[in-house]
C-alpha atoms as a PDB file:
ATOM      1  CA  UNK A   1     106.747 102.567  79.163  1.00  0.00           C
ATOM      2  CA  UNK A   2     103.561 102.778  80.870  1.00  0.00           C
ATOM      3  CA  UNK A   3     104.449 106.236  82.169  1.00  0.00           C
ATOM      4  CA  UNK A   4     105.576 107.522  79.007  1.00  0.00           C
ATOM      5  CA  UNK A   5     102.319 106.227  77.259  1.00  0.00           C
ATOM      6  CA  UNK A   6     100.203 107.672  79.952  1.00  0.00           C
ATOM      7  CA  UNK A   7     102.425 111.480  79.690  1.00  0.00           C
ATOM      8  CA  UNK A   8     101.625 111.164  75.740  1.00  0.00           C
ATOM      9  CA  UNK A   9      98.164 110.811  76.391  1.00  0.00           C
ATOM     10  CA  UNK A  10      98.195 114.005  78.271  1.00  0.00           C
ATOM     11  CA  UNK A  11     100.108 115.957  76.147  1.00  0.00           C
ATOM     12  CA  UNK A  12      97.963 114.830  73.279  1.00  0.00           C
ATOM     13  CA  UNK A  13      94.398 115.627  74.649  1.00  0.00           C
ATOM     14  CA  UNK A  14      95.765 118.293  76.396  1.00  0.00           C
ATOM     15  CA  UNK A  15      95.845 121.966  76.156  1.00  0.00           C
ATOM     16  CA  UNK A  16      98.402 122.306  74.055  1.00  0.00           C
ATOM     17  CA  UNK A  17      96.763 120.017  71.311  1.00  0.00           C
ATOM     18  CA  UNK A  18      93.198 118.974  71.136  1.00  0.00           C
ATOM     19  CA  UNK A  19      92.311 120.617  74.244  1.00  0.00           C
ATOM     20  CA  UNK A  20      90.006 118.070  75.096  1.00  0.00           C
ATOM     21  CA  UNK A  21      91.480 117.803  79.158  1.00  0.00           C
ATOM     22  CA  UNK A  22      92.142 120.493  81.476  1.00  0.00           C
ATOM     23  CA  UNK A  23      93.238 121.087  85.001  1.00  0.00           C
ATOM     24  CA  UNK A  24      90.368 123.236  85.352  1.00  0.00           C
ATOM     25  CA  UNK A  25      87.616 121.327  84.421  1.00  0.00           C
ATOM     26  CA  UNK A  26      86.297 118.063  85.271  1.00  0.00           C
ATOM     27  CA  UNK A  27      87.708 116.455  82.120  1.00  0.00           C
ATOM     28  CA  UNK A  28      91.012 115.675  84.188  1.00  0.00           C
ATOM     29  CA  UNK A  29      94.488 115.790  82.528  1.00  0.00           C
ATOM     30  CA  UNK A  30      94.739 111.782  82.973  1.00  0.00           C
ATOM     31  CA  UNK A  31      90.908 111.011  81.556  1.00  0.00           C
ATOM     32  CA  UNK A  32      91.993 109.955  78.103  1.00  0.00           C
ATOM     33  CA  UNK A  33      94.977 107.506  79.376  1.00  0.00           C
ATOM     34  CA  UNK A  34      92.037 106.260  81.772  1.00  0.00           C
ATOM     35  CA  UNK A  35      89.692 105.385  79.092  1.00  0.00           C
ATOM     36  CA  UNK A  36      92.006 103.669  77.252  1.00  0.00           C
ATOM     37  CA  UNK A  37      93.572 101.509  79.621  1.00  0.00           C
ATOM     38  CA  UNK A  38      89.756 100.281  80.509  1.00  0.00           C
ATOM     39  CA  UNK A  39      89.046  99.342  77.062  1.00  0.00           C
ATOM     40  CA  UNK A  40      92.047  97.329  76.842  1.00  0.00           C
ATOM     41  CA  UNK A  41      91.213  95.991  79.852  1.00  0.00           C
ATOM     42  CA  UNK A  42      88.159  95.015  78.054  1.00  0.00           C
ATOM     43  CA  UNK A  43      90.221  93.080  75.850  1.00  0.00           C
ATOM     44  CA  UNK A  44      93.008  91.540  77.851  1.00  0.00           C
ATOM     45  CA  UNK A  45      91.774  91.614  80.977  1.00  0.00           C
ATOM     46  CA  UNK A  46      88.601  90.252  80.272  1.00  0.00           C
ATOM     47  CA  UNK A  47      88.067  88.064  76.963  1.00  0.00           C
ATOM     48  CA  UNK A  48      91.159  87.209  75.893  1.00  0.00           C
ATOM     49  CA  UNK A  49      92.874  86.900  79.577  1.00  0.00           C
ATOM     50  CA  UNK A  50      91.904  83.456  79.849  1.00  0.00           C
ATOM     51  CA  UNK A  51      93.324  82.908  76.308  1.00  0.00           C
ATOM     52  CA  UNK A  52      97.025  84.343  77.266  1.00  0.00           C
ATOM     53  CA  UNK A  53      96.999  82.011  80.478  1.00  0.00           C
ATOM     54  CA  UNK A  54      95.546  79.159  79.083  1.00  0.00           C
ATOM     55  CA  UNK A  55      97.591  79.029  75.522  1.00  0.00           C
ATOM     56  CA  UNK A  56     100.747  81.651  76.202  1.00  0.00           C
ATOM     57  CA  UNK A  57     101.749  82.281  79.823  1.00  0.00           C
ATOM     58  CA  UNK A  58     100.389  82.898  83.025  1.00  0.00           C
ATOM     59  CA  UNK A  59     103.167  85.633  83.538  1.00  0.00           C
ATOM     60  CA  UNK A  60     102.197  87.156  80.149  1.00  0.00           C
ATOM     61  CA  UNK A  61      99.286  87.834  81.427  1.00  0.00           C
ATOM     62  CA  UNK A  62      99.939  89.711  84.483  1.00  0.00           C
ATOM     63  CA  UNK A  63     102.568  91.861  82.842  1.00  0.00           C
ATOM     64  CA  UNK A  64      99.995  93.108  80.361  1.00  0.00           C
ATOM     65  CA  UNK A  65      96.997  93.452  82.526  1.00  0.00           C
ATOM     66  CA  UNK A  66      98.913  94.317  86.487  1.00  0.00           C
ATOM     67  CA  UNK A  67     102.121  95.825  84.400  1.00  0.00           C
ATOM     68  CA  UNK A  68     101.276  97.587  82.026  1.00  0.00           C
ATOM     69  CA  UNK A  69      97.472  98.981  81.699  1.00  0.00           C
ATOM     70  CA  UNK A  70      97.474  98.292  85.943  1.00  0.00           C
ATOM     71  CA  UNK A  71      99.912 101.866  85.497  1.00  0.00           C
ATOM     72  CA  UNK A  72      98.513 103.165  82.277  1.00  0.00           C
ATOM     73  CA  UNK A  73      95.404 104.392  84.363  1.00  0.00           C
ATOM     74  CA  UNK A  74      95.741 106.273  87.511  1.00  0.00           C
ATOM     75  CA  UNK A  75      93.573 107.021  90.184  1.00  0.00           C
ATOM     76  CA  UNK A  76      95.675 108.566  92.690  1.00  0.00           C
ATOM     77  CA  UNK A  77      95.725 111.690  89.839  1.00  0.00           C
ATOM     78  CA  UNK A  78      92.371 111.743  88.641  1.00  0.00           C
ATOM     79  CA  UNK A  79      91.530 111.796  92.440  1.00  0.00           C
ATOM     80  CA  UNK A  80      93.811 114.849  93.136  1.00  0.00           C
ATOM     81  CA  UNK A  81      92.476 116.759  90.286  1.00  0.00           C
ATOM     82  CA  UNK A  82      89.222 116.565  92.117  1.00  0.00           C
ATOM     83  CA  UNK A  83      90.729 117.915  95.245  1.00  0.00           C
ATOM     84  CA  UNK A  84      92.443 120.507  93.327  1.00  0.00           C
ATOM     85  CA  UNK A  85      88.797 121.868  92.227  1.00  0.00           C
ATOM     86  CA  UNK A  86      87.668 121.047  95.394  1.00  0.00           C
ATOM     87  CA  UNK A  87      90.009 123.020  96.966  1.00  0.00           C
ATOM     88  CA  UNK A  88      89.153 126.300  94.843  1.00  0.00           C
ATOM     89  CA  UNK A  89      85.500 126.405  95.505  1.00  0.00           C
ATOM     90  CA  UNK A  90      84.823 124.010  92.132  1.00  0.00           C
ATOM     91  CA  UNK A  91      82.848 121.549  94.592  1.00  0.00           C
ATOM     92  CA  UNK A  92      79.996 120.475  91.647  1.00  0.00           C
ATOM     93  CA  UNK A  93      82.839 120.731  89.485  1.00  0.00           C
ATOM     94  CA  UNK A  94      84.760 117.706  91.683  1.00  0.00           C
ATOM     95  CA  UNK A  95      81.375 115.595  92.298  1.00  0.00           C
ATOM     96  CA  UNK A  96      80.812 115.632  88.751  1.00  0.00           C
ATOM     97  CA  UNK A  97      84.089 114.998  87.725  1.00  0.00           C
ATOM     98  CA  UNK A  98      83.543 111.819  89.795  1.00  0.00           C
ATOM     99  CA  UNK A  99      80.606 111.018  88.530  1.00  0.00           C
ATOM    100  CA  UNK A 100      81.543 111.268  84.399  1.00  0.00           C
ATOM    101  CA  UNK A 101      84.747 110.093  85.092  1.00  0.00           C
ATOM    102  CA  UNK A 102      82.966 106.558  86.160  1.00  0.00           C
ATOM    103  CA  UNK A 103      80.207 106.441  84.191  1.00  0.00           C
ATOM    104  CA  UNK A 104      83.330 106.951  80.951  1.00  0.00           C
ATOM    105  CA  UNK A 105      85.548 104.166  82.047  1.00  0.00           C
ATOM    106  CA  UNK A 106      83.080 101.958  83.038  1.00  0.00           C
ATOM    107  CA  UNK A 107      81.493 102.452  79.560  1.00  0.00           C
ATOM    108  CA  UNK A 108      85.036 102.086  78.259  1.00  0.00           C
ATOM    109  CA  UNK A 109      85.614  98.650  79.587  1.00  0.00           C
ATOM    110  CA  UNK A 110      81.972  97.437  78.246  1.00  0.00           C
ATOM    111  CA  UNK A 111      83.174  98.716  75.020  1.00  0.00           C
ATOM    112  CA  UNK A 112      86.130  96.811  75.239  1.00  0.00           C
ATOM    113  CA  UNK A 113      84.608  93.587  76.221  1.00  0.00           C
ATOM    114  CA  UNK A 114      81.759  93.866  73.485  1.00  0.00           C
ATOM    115  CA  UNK A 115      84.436  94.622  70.130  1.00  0.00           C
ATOM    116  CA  UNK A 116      87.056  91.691  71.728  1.00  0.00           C
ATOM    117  CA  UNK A 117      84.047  89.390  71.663  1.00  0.00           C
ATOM    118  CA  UNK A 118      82.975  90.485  68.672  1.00  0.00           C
ATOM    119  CA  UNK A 119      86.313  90.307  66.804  1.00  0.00           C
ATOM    120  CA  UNK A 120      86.420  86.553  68.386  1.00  0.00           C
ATOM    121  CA  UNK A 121      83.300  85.645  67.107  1.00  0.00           C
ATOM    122  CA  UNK A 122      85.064  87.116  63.905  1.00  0.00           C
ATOM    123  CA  UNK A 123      88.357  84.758  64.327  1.00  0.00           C
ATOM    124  CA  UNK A 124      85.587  81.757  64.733  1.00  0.00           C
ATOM    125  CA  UNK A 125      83.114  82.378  61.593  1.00  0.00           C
ATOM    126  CA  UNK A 126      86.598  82.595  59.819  1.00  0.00           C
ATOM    127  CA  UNK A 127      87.515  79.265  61.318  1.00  0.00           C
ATOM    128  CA  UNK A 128      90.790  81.000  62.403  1.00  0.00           C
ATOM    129  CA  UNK A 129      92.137  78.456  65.108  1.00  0.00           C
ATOM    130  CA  UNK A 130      95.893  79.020  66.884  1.00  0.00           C
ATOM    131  CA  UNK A 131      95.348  76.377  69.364  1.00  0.00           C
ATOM    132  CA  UNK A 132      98.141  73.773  67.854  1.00  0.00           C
ATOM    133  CA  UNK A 133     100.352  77.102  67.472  1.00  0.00           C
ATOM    134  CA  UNK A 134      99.881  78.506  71.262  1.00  0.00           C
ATOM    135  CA  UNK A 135      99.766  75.162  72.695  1.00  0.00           C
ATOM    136  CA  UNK A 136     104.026  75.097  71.248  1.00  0.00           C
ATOM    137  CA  UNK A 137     104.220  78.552  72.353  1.00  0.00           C
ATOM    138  CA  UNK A 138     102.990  77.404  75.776  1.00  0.00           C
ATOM    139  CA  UNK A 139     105.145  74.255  75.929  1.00  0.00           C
ATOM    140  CA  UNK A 140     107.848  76.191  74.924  1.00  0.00           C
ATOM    141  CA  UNK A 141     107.526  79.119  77.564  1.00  0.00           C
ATOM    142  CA  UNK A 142     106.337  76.843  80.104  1.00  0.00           C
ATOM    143  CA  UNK A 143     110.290  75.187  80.363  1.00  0.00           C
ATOM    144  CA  UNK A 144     112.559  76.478  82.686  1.00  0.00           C
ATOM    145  CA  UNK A 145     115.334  77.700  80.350  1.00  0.00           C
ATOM    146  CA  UNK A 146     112.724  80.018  78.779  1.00  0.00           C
ATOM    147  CA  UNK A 147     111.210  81.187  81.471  1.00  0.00           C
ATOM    148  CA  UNK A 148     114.668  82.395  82.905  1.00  0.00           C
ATOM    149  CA  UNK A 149     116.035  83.941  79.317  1.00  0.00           C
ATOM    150  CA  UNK A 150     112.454  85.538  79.672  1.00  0.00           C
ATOM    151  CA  UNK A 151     112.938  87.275  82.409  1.00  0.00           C
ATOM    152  CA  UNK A 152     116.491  87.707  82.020  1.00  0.00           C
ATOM    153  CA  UNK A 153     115.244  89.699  78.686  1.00  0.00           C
ATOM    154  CA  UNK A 154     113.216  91.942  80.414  1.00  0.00           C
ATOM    155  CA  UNK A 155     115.009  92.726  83.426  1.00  0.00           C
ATOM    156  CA  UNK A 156     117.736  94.136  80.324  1.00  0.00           C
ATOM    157  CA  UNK A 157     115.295  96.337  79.093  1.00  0.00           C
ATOM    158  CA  UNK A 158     114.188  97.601  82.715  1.00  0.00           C
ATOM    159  CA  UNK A 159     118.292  98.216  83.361  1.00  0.00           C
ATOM    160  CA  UNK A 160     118.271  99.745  79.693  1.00  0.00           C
ATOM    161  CA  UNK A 161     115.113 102.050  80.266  1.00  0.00           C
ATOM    162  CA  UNK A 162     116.456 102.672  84.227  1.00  0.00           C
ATOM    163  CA  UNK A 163     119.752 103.531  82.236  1.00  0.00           C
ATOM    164  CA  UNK A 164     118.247 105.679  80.227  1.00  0.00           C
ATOM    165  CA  UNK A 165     115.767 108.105  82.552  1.00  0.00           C
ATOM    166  CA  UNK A 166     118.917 107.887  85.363  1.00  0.00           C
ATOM    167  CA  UNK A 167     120.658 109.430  82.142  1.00  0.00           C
ATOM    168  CA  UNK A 168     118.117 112.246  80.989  1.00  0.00           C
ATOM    169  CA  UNK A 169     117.018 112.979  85.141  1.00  0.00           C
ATOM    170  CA  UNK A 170     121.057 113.534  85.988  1.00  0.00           C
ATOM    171  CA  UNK A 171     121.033 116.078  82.668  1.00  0.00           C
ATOM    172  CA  UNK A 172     117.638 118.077  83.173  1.00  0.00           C
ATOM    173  CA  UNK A 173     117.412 117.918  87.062  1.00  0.00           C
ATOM    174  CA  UNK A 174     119.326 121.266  87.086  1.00  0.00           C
ATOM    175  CA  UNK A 175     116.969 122.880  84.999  1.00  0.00           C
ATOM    176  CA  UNK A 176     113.465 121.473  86.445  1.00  0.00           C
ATOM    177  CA  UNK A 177     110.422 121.377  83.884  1.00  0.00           C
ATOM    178  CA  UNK A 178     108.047 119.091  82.805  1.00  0.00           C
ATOM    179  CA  UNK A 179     111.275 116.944  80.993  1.00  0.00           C
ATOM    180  CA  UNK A 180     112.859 116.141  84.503  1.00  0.00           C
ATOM    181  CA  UNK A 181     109.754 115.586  86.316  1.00  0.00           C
ATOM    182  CA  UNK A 182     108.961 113.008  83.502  1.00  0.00           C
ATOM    183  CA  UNK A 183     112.511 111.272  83.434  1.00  0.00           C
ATOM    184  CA  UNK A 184     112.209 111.294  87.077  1.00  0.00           C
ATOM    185  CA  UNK A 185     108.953 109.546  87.077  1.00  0.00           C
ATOM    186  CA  UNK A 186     110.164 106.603  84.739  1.00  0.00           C
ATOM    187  CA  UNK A 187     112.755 106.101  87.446  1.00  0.00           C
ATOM    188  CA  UNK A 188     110.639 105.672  90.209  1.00  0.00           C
ATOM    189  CA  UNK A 189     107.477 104.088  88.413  1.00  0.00           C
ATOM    190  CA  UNK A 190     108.564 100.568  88.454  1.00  0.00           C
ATOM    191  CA  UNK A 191     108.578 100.362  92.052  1.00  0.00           C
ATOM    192  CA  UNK A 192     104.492 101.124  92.259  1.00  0.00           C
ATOM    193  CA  UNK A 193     103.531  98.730  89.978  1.00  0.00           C
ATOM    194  CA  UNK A 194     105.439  96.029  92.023  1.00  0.00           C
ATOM    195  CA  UNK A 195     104.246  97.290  95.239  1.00  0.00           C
ATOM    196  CA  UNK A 196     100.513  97.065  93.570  1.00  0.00           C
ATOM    197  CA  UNK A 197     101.170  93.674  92.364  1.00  0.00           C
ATOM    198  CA  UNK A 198     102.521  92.416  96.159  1.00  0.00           C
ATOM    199  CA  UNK A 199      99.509  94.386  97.350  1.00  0.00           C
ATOM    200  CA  UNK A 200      96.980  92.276  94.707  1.00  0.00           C
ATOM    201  CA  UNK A 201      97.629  89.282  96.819  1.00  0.00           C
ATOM    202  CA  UNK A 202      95.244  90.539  99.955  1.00  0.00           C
ATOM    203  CA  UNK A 203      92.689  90.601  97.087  1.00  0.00           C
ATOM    204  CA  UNK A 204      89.666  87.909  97.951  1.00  0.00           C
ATOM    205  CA  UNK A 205      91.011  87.144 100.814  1.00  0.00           C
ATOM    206  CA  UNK A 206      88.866  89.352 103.404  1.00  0.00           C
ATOM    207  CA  UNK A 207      89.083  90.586 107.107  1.00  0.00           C
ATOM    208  CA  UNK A 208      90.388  88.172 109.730  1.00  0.00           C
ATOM    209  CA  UNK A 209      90.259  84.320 110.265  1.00  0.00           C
ATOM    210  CA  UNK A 210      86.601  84.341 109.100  1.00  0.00           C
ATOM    211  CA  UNK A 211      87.597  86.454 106.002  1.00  0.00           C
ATOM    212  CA  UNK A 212      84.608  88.641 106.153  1.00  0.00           C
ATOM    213  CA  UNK A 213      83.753  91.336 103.101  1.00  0.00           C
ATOM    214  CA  UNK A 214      85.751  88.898 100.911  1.00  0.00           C
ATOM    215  CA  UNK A 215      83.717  90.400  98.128  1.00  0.00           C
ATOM    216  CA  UNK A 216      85.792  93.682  98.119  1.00  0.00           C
ATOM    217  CA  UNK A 217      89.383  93.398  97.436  1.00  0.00           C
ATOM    218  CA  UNK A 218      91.181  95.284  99.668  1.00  0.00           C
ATOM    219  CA  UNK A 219      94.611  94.702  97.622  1.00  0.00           C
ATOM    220  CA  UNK A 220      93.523  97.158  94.976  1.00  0.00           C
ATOM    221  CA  UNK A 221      91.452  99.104  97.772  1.00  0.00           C
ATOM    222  CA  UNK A 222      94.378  99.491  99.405  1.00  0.00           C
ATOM    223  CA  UNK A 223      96.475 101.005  96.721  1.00  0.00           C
ATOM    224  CA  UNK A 224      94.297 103.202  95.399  1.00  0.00           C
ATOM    225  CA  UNK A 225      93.305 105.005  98.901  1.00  0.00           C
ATOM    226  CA  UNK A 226      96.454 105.283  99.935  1.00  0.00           C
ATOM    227  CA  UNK A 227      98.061 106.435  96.641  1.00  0.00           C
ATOM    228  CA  UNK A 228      95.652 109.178  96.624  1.00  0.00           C
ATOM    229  CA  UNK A 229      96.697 110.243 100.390  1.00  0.00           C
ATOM    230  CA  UNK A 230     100.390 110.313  99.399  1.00  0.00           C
ATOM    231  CA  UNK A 231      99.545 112.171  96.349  1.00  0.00           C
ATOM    232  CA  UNK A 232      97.805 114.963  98.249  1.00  0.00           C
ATOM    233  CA  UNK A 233     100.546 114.763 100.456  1.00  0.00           C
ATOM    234  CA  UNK A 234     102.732 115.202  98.287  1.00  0.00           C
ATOM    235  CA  UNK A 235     100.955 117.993  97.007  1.00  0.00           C
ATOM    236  CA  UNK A 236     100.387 119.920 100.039  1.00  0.00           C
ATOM    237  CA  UNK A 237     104.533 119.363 100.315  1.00  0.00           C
ATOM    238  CA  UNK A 238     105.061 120.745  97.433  1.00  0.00           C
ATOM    239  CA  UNK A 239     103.150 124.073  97.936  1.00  0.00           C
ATOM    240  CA  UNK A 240     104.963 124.458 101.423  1.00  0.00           C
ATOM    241  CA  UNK A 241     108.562 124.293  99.816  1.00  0.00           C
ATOM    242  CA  UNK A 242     107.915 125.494  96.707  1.00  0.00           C
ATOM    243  CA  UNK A 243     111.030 125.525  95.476  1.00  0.00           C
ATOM    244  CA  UNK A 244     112.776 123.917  91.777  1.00  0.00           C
ATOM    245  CA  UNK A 245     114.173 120.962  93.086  1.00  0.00           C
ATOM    246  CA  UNK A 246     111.377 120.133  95.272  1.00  0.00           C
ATOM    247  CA  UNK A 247     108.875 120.364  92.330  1.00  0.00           C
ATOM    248  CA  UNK A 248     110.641 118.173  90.389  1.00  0.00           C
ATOM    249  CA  UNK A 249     110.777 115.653  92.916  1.00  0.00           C
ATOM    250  CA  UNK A 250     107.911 115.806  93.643  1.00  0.00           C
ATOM    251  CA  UNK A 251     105.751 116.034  90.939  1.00  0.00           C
ATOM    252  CA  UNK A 252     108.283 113.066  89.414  1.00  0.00           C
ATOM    253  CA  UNK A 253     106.800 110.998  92.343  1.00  0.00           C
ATOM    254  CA  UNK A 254     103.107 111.872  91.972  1.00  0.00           C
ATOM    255  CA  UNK A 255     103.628 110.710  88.351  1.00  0.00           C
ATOM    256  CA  UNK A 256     105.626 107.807  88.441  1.00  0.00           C
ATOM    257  CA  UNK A 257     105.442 105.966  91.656  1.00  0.00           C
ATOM    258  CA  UNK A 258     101.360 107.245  92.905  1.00  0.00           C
ATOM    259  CA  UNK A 259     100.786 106.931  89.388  1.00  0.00           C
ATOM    260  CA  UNK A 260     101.519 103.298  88.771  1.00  0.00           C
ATOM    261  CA  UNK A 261     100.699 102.657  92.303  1.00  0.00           C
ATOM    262  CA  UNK A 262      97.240 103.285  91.856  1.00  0.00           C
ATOM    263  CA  UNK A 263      94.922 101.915  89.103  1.00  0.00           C
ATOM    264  CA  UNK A 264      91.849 102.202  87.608  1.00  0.00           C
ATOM    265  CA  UNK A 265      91.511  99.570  84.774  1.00  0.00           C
ATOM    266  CA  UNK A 266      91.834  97.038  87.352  1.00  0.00           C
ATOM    267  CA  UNK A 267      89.616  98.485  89.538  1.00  0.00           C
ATOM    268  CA  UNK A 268      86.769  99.228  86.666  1.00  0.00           C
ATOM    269  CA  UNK A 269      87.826  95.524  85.833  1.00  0.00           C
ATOM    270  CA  UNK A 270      87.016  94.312  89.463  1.00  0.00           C
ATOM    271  CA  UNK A 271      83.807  96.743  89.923  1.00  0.00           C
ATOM    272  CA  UNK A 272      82.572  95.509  85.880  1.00  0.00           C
ATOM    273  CA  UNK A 273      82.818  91.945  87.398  1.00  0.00           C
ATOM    274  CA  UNK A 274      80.881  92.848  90.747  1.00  0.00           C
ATOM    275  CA  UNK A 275      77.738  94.403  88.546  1.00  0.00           C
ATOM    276  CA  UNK A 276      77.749  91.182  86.561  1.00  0.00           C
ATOM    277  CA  UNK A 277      77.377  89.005  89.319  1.00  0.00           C
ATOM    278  CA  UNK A 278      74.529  87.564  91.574  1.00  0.00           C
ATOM    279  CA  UNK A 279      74.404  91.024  94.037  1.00  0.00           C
ATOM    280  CA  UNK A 280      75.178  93.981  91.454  1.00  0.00           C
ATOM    281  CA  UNK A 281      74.686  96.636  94.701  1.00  0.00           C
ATOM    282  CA  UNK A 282      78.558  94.993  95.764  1.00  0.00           C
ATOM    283  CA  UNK A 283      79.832  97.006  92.653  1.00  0.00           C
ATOM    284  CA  UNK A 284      78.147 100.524  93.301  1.00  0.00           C
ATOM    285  CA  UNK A 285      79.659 100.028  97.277  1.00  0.00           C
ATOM    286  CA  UNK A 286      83.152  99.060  96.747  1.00  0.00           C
ATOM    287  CA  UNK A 287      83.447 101.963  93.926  1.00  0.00           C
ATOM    288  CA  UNK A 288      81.597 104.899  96.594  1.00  0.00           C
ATOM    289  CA  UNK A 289      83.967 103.202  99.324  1.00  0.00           C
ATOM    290  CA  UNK A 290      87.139 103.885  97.027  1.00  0.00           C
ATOM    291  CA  UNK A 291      86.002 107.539  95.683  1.00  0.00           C
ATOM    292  CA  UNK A 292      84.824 108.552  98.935  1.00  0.00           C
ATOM    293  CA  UNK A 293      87.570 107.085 101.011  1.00  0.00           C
ATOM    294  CA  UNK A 294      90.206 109.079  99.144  1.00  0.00           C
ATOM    295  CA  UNK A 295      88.274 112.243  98.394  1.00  0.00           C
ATOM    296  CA  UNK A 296      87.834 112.282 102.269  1.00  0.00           C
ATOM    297  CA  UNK A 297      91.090 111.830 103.431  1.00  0.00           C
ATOM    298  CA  UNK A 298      92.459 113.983 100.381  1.00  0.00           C
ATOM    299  CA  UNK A 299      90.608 116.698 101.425  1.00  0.00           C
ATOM    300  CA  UNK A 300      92.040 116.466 105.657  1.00  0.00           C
ATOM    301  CA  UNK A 301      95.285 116.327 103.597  1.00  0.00           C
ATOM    302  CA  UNK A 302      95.516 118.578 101.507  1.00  0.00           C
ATOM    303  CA  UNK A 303      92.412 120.832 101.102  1.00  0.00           C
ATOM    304  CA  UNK A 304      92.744 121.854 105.118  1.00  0.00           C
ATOM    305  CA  UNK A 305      96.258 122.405 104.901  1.00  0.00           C
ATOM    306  CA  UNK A 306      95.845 124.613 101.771  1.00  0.00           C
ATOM    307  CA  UNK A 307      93.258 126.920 103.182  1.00  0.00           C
ATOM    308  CA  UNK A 308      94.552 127.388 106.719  1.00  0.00           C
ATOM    309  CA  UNK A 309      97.570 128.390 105.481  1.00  0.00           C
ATOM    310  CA  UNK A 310      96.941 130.101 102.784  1.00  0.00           C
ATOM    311  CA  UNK A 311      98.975 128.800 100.270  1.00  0.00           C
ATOM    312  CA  UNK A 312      99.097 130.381  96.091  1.00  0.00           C
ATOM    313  CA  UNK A 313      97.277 127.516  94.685  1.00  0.00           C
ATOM    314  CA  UNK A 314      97.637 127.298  90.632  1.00  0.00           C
ATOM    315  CA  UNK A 315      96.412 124.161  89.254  1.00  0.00           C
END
């Protein structure tokens, strides 16, 4: 779902519609799907988070904010989109694209937080209370026999939606195009959010015995650098074969599995939280450590590559 939402978002804002995004300027293809997974993390992640935990279900919770806006944002492709300038000269075009992109979701997320306060200090000048009602809902999810019918339910759908893109990628694989690489992608996507959410649990945790740096989560750190390496990777593979089949593949992974791998609500979330706190310079490190990390490496991988070989590139 989250990769459908996210390829809908594209297509939308696109070139083919509202030509807001491009792939050849800094207002990168996956900008708009960015922005609005922040917001929402703004709103579930944030103010009402506590809310879902405290009066619904702890799982709830993590399937909306790790599941499913976790994957709705990506920054293992806004990250290659940069390289992909990068790699054709478009260097102010890359730094900036950096720069905008975090000054918009970071703005997005503020935005979210402000109107999901605001509509709760709606809910409370209109003396709208569901505590009685959520505290059921909670008793009632927090028994066994729900739990397991819950998850029994959505492990259907993920067989029904697996189902469905094995379906579609065994019919278009033979004819490539945007349609297979998509299919393909819903395939493979579920395994990068769980990887992301096993990942999550190095988060706070630090480096060592003495668990120094504990401020920067290296769960999240770790996905999103190396989602962006296997991304330009996967890239730089792709030019070398250059073939259908390969494309498909390929481009199916980038989407689906780098793409839900890597995040950037939760880490917008994580750096929001950092400029709130008592030493706001810890938010302004960890995000230059993650950008410049991956731009870095992205560019040994795939930039170098590119222009000793001399590889057709057309973004």
């Amino acid at each position: 779902m989250q990769v459908l939402t996210r390829y809908l978002l594209q297509k939308l804002f696109g070139p083919g519609n509202a030509a807001v995004t491009s792939n050849h300027t800094l207002l990168y293809l996956d900008l708009p799907s960015n922005m609005v997974g922040s917001f929402l993390m703004g709103w579930f992640g944030v103010v009402f988070k506590g809310d879902i935990i405290t009066h619904v279900s702890e799982h709830i919770a993590i399937a909306i904010t790790t599941g499913y806006l976790g994957s709705l944002t990506t920054f293992s492709g806004w990250n290659q989109k940069m390289l992909e300038l990068a790699v054709l000269g478009h260097w102010l075009f890359a730094v900036l694209g950096f720069f905008i992109g975090m000054l918009l979701v970071a703005s997005s997320i503020v935005f979210g937080i402000e109107t999901a306060t605001g509509f709760r200090y709606l809910l409370n000048k209109l003396n709208i209370s569901s505590g009685n009602a959520s505290s059921k809902i909670k008793s009632k999810l927090d028994t066994y026999a729900c739990q397991l019918a819950v998850m029994v339910f959505f492990l259907v759908i993920l067989a029904i939606l697996w189902g469905v893109s094995g379906a579609f990628v065994k019919s278009e694989f033979k004819h490539g195009g945007s349609a297979a690489q998509l299919w393909f992608a819903c395939l493979v996507g579920p395994f990068g959010v769980w990887i992301r959410w096993f990942l999550a649990r190095l988060n706070g945790r630090g480096l060592g015995k003495a668990g120094l740096l504990k401020w920067i989560p290296f769960g999240t750190l770790i996905a999103n650098v190396s989602a962006a390496c296997v991304m330009a990777a996967l890239a730089c593979l792709k030019e070398a074969v250059n073939t259908r089949d390969c494309d498909t593949v390929v481009a199916g992974i980038q989407f689906g599995l780098m793409g839900c791998l890597s995040t950037v609500s939760t880490f917008v979330a994580e750096f929001n939280a950092m400029r709130k706190g008592t030493h706001p310079w810890r938010a302004y490190a960890y995000a230059i450590i993650t950008i410049c990390a991956s731009f870095s490496l992205g560019i040994l991988i795939y930039c170098v590559p590119v222009w000793t070989k001399g590889f057709d590139i057309d973004t």
